[in-house]
C-alpha atoms as a PDB file:
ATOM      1  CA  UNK A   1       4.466  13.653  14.455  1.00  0.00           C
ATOM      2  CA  UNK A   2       5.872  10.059  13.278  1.00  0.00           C
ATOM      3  CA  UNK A   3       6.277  10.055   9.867  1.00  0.00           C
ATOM      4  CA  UNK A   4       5.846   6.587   7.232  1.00  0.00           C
ATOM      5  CA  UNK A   5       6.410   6.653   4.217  1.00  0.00           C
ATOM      6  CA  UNK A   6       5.190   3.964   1.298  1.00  0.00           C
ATOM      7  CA  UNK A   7       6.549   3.266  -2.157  1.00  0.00           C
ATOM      8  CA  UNK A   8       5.939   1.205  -5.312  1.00  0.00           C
ATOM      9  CA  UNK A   9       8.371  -0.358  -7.888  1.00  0.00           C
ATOM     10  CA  UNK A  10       5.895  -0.500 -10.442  1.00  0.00           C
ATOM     11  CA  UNK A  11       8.799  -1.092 -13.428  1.00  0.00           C
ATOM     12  CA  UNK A  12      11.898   0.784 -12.013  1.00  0.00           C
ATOM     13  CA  UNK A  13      15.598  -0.781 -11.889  1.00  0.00           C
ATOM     14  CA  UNK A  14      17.275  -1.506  -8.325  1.00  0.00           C
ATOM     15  CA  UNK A  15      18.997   1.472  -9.024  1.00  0.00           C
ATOM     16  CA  UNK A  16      16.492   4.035  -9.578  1.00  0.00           C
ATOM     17  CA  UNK A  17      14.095   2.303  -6.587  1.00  0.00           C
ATOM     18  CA  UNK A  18      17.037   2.565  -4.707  1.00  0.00           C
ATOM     19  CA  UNK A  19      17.605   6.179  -5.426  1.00  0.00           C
ATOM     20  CA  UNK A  20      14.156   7.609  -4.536  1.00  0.00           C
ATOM     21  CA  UNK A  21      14.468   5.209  -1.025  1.00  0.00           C
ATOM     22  CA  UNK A  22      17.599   7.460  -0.530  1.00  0.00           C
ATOM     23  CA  UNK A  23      15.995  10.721  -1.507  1.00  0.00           C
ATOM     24  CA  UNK A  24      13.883  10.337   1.150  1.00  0.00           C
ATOM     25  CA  UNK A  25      16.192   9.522   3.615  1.00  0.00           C
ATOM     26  CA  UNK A  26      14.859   5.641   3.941  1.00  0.00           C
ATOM     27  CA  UNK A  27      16.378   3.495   6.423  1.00  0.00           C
ATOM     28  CA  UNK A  28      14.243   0.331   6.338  1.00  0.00           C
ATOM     29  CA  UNK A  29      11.451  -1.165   3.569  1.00  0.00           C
ATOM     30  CA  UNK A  30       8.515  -3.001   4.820  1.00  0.00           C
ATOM     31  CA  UNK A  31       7.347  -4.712   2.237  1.00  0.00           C
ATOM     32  CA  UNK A  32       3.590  -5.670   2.457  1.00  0.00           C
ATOM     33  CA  UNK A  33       3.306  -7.729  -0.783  1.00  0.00           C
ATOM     34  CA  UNK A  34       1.269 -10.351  -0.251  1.00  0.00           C
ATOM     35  CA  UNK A  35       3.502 -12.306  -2.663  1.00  0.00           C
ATOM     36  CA  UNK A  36       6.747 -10.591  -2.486  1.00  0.00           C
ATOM     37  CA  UNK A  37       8.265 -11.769  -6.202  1.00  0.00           C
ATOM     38  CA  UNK A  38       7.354 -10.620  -9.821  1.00  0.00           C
ATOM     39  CA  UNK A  39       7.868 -12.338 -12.747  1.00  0.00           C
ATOM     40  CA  UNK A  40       8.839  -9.654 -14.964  1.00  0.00           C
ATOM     41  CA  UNK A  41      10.854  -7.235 -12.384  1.00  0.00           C
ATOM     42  CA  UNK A  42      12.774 -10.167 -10.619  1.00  0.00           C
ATOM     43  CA  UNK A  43      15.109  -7.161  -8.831  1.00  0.00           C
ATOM     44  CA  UNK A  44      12.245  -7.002  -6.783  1.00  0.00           C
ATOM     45  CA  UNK A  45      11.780 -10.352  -5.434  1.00  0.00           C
ATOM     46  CA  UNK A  46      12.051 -10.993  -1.921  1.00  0.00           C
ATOM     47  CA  UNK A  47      15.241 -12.593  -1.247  1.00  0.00           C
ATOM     48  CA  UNK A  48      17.625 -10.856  -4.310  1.00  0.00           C
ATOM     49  CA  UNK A  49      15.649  -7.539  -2.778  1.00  0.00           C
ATOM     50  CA  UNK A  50      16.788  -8.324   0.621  1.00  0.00           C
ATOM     51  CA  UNK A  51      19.913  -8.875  -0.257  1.00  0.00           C
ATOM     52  CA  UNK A  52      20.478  -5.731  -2.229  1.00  0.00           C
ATOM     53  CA  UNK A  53      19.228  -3.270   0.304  1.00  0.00           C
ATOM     54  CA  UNK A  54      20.944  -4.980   3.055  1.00  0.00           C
ATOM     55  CA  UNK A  55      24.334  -4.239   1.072  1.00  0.00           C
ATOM     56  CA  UNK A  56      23.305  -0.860   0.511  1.00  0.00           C
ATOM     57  CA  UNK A  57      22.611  -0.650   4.166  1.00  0.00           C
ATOM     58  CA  UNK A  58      19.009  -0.612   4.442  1.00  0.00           C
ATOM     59  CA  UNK A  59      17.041  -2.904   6.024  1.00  0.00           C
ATOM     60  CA  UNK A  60      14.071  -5.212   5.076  1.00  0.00           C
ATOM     61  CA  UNK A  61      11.135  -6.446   6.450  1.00  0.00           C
ATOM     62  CA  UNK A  62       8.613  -8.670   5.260  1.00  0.00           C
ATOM     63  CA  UNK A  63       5.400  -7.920   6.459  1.00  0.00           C
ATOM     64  CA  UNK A  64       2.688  -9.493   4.045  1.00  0.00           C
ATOM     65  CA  UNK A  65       1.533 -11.964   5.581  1.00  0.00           C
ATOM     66  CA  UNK A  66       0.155  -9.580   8.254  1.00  0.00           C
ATOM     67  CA  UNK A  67      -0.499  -6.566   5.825  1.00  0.00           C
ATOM     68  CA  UNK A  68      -0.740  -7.925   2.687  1.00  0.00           C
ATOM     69  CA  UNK A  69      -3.966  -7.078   0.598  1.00  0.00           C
ATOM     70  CA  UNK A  70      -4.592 -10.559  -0.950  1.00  0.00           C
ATOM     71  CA  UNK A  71      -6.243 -12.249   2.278  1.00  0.00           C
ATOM     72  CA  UNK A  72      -6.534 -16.053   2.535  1.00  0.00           C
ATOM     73  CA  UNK A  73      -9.419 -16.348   4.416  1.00  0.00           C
ATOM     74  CA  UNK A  74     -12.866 -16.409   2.651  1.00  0.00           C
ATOM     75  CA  UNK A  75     -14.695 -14.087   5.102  1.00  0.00           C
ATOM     76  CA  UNK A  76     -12.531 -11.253   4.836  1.00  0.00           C
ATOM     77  CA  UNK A  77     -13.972 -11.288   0.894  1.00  0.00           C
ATOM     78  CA  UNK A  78     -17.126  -9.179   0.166  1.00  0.00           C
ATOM     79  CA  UNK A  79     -18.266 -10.350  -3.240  1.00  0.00           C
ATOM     80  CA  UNK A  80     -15.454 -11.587  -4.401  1.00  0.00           C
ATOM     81  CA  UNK A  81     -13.289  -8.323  -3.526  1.00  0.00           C
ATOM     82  CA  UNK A  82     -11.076  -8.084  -0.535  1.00  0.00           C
ATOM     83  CA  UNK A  83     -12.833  -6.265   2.370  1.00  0.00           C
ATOM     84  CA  UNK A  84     -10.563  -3.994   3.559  1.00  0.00           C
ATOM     85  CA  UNK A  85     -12.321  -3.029   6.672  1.00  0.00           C
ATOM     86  CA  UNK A  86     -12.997  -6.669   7.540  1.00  0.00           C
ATOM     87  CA  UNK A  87      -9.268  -6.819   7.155  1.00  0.00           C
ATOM     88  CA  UNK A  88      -8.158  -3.624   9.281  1.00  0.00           C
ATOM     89  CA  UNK A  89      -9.755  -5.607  12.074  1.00  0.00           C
ATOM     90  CA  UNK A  90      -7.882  -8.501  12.117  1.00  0.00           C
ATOM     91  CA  UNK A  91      -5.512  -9.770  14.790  1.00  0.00           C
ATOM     92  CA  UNK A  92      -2.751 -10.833  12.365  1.00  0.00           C
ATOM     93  CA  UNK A  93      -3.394  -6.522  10.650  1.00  0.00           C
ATOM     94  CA  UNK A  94      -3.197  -5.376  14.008  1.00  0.00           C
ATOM     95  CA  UNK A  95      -0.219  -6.979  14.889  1.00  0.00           C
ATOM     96  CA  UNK A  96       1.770  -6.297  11.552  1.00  0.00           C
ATOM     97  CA  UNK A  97       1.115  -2.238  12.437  1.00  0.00           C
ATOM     98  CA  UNK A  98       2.508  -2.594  15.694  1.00  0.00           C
ATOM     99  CA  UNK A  99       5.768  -3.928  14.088  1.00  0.00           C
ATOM    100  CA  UNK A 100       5.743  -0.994  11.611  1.00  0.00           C
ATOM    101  CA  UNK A 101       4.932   1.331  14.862  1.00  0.00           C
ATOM    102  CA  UNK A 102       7.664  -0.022  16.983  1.00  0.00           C
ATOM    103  CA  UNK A 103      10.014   0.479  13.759  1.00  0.00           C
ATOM    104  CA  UNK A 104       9.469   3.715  13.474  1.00  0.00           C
ATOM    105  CA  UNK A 105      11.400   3.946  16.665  1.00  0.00           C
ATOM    106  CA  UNK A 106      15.019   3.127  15.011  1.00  0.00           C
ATOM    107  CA  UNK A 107      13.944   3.661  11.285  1.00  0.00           C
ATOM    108  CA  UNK A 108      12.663   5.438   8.798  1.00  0.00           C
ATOM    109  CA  UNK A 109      10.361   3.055   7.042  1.00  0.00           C
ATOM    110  CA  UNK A 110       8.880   2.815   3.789  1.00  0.00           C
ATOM    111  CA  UNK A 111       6.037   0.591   3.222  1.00  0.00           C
ATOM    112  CA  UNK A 112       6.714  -1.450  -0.177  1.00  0.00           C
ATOM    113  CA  UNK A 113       3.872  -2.523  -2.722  1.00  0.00           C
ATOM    114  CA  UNK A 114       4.307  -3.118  -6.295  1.00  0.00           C
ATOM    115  CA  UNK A 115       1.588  -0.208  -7.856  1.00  0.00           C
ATOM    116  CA  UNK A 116       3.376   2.904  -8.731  1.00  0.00           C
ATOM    117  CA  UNK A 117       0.154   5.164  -7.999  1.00  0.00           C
ATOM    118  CA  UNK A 118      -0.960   4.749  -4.179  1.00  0.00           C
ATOM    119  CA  UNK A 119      -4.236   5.539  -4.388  1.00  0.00           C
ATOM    120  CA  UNK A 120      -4.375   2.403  -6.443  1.00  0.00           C
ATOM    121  CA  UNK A 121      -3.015   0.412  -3.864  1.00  0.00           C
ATOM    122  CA  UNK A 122      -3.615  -1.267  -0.442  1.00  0.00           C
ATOM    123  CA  UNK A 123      -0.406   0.358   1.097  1.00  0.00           C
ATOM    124  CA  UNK A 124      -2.329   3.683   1.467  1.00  0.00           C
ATOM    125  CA  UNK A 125      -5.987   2.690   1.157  1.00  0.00           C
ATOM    126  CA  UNK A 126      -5.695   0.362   3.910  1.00  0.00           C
ATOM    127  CA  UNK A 127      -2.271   0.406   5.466  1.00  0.00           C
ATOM    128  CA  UNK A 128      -1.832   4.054   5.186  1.00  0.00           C
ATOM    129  CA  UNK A 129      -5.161   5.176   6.328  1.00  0.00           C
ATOM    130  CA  UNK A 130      -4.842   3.109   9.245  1.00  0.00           C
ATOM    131  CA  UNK A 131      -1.587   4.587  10.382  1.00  0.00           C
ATOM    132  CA  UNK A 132      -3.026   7.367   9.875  1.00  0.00           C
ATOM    133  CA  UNK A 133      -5.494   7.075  12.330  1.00  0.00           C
ATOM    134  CA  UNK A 134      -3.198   6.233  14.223  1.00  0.00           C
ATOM    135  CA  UNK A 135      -1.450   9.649  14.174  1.00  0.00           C
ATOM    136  CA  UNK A 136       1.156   9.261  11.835  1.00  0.00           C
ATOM    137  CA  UNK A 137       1.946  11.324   9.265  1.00  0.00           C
ATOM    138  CA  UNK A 138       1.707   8.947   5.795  1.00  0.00           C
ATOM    139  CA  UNK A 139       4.342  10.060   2.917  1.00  0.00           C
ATOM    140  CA  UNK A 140       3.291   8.843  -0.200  1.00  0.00           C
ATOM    141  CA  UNK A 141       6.472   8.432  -3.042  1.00  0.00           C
ATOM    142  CA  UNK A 142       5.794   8.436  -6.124  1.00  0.00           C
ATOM    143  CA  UNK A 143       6.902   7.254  -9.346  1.00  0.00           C
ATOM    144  CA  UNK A 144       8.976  10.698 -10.177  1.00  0.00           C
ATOM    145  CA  UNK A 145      10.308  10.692  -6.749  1.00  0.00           C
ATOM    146  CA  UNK A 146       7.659  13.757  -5.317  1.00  0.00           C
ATOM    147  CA  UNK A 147       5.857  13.225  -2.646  1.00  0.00           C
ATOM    148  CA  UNK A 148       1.510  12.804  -1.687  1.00  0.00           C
ATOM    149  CA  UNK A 149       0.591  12.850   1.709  1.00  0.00           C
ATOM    150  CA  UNK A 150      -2.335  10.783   2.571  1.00  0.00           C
ATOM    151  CA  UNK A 151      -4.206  13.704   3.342  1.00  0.00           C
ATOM    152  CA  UNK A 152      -4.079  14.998  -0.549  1.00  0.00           C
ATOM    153  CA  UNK A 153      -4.534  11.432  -1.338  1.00  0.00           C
ATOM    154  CA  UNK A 154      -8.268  12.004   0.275  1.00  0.00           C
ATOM    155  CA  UNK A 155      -8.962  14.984  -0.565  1.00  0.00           C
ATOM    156  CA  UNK A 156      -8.823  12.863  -4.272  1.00  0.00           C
ATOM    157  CA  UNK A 157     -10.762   9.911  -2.859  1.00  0.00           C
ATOM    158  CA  UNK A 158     -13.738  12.669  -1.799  1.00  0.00           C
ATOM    159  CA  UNK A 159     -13.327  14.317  -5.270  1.00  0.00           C
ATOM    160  CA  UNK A 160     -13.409  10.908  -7.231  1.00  0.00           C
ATOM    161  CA  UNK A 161     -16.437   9.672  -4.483  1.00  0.00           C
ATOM    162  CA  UNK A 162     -20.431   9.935  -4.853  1.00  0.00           C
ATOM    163  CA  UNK A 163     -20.029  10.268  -1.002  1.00  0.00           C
ATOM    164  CA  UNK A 164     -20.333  14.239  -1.135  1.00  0.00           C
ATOM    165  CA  UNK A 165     -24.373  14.498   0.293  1.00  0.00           C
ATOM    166  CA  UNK A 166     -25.260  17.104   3.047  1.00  0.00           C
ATOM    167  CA  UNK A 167     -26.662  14.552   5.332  1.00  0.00           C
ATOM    168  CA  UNK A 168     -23.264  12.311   5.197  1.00  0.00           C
ATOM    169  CA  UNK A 169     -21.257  13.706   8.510  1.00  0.00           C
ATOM    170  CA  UNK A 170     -17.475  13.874   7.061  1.00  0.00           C
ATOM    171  CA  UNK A 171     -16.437  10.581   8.942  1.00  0.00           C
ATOM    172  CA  UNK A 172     -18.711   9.273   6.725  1.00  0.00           C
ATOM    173  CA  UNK A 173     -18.125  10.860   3.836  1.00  0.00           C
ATOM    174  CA  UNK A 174     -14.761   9.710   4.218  1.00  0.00           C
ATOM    175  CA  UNK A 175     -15.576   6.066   4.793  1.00  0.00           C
ATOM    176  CA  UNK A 176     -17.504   6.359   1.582  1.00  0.00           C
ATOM    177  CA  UNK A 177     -15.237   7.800  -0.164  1.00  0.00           C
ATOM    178  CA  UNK A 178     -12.864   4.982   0.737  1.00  0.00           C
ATOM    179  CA  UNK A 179     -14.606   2.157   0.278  1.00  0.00           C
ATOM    180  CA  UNK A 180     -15.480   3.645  -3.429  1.00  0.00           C
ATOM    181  CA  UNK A 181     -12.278   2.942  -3.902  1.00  0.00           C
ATOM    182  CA  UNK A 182     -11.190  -0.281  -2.511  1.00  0.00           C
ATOM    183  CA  UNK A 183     -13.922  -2.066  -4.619  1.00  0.00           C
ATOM    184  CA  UNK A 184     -12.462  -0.563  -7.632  1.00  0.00           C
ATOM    185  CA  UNK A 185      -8.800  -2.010  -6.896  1.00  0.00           C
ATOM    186  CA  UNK A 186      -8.848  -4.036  -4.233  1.00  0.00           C
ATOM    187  CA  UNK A 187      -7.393  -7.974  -5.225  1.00  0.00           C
ATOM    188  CA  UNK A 188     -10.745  -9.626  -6.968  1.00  0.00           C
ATOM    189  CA  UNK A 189     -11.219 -12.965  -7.251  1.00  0.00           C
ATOM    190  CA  UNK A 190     -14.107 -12.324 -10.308  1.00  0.00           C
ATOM    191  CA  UNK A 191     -13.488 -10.805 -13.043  1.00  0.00           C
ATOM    192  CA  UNK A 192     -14.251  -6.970 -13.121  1.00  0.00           C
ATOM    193  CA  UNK A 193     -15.766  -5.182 -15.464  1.00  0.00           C
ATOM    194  CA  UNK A 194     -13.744  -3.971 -18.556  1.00  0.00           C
ATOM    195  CA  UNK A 195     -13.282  -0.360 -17.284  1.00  0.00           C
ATOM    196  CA  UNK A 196     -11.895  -2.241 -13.996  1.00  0.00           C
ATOM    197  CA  UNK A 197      -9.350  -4.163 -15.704  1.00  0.00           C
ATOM    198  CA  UNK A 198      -5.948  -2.804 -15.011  1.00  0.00           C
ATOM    199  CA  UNK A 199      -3.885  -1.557 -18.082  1.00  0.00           C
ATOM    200  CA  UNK A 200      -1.255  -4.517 -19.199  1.00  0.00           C
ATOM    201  CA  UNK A 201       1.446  -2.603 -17.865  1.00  0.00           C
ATOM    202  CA  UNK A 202       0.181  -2.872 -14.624  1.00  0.00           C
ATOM    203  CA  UNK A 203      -1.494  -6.391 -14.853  1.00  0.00           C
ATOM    204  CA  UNK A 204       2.042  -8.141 -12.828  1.00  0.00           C
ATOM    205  CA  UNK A 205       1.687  -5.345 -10.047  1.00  0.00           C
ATOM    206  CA  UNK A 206      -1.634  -6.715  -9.365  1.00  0.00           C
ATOM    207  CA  UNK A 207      -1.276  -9.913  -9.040  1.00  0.00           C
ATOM    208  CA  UNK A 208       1.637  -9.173  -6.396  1.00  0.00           C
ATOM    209  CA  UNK A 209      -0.726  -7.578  -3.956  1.00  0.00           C
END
């Protein structure tokens, strides 16, 4: 089975991002911010990023126009909060995962967001689980450099999820389970309720979706 992996720089140095990329054996970063630059971790804007990896040979891609989770168009927003299924069905999606899919055939990619914790992020709740239905296998990196598949990742989604009910078929359980999430984290264009709000550690990640 294919295998992607995804990864966030949350607050590390070049040097430490750099060093879990390597752990894992990464060849090429596809980075699906929809704006690829942060204010406070300026390593990890787009063009000084592009630069670095390239001299550490490892390629870049960016991809967030197509795969980005902070949509420009009105009707791919559900109350505010970025649809994520509306946005899985997209031409411009669509065509972003064929790039990573024809990738995979020289590389091994990792799929770069800003959010150290994936299950907070679009990179596995919408990019991930759509490779993954796909048939790839989706490694998760985390902060410390170990590893969640997406498969533990939703066995947490159904834990965290009211979804669990006997007359839900798992499919939909799943969905559920899912979506649960996406409204919880997904970019917002209201403000969210106070237990919504992200820590202020984690406020610039956000905003780079």
């Amino acid at each position: 089975m294919n295998k992607i992996w995804t990864i966030g720089h949350s607050n590390h140095s070049y040097e430490q991002f750099l060093n879990l990329l390597r752990q894992a054996d990464i060849t090429a970063v596809a980075d699906v911010r929809s704006s690829p630059f942060s204010r406070h971790q300026s390593q990890f804007n787009k063009d000084i990023l592009r630069r670095e990896l390239r001299l550490d040979k490892i390629d870049y891609a960016f991809l967030g126009d197509e795969l980005g989770g902070r949509p420009k168009r009105d009707d791919l927003y559900c109350e505010g909060v970025a649809d994520y299924e509306k946005m899985a069905k997209t031409p411009d999606f669509k065509q972003g995962l064929e790039r990573v899919i024809k990738g995979c055939a020289k590389y091994r990619i990792a799929l770069l967001c800003s959010e150290h914790d994936p299950i907070d992020c679009h990179r596995c709740l919408l990019v991930g689980r759509a490779l993954s239905a796909r048939g790839f296998a989706i490694n998760h990196i985390l902060f410390d450099g170990k590893q969640k598949t997406q498969t533990d990742i939703e066995a947490e989604l159904l834990r965290a999820s009211k979804s669990n009910r006997a007359d839900f078929f798992p499919e939909e359980q799943m969905a559920s389970a899912y979506r649960d999430r996406a409204k919880k984290v997904a970019f917002s264009k209201i403000n969210r309720p106070s237990s919504d709000t992200p820590p202020a550690s984690t406020e610039q990640e956000f905003a780079n979706r």
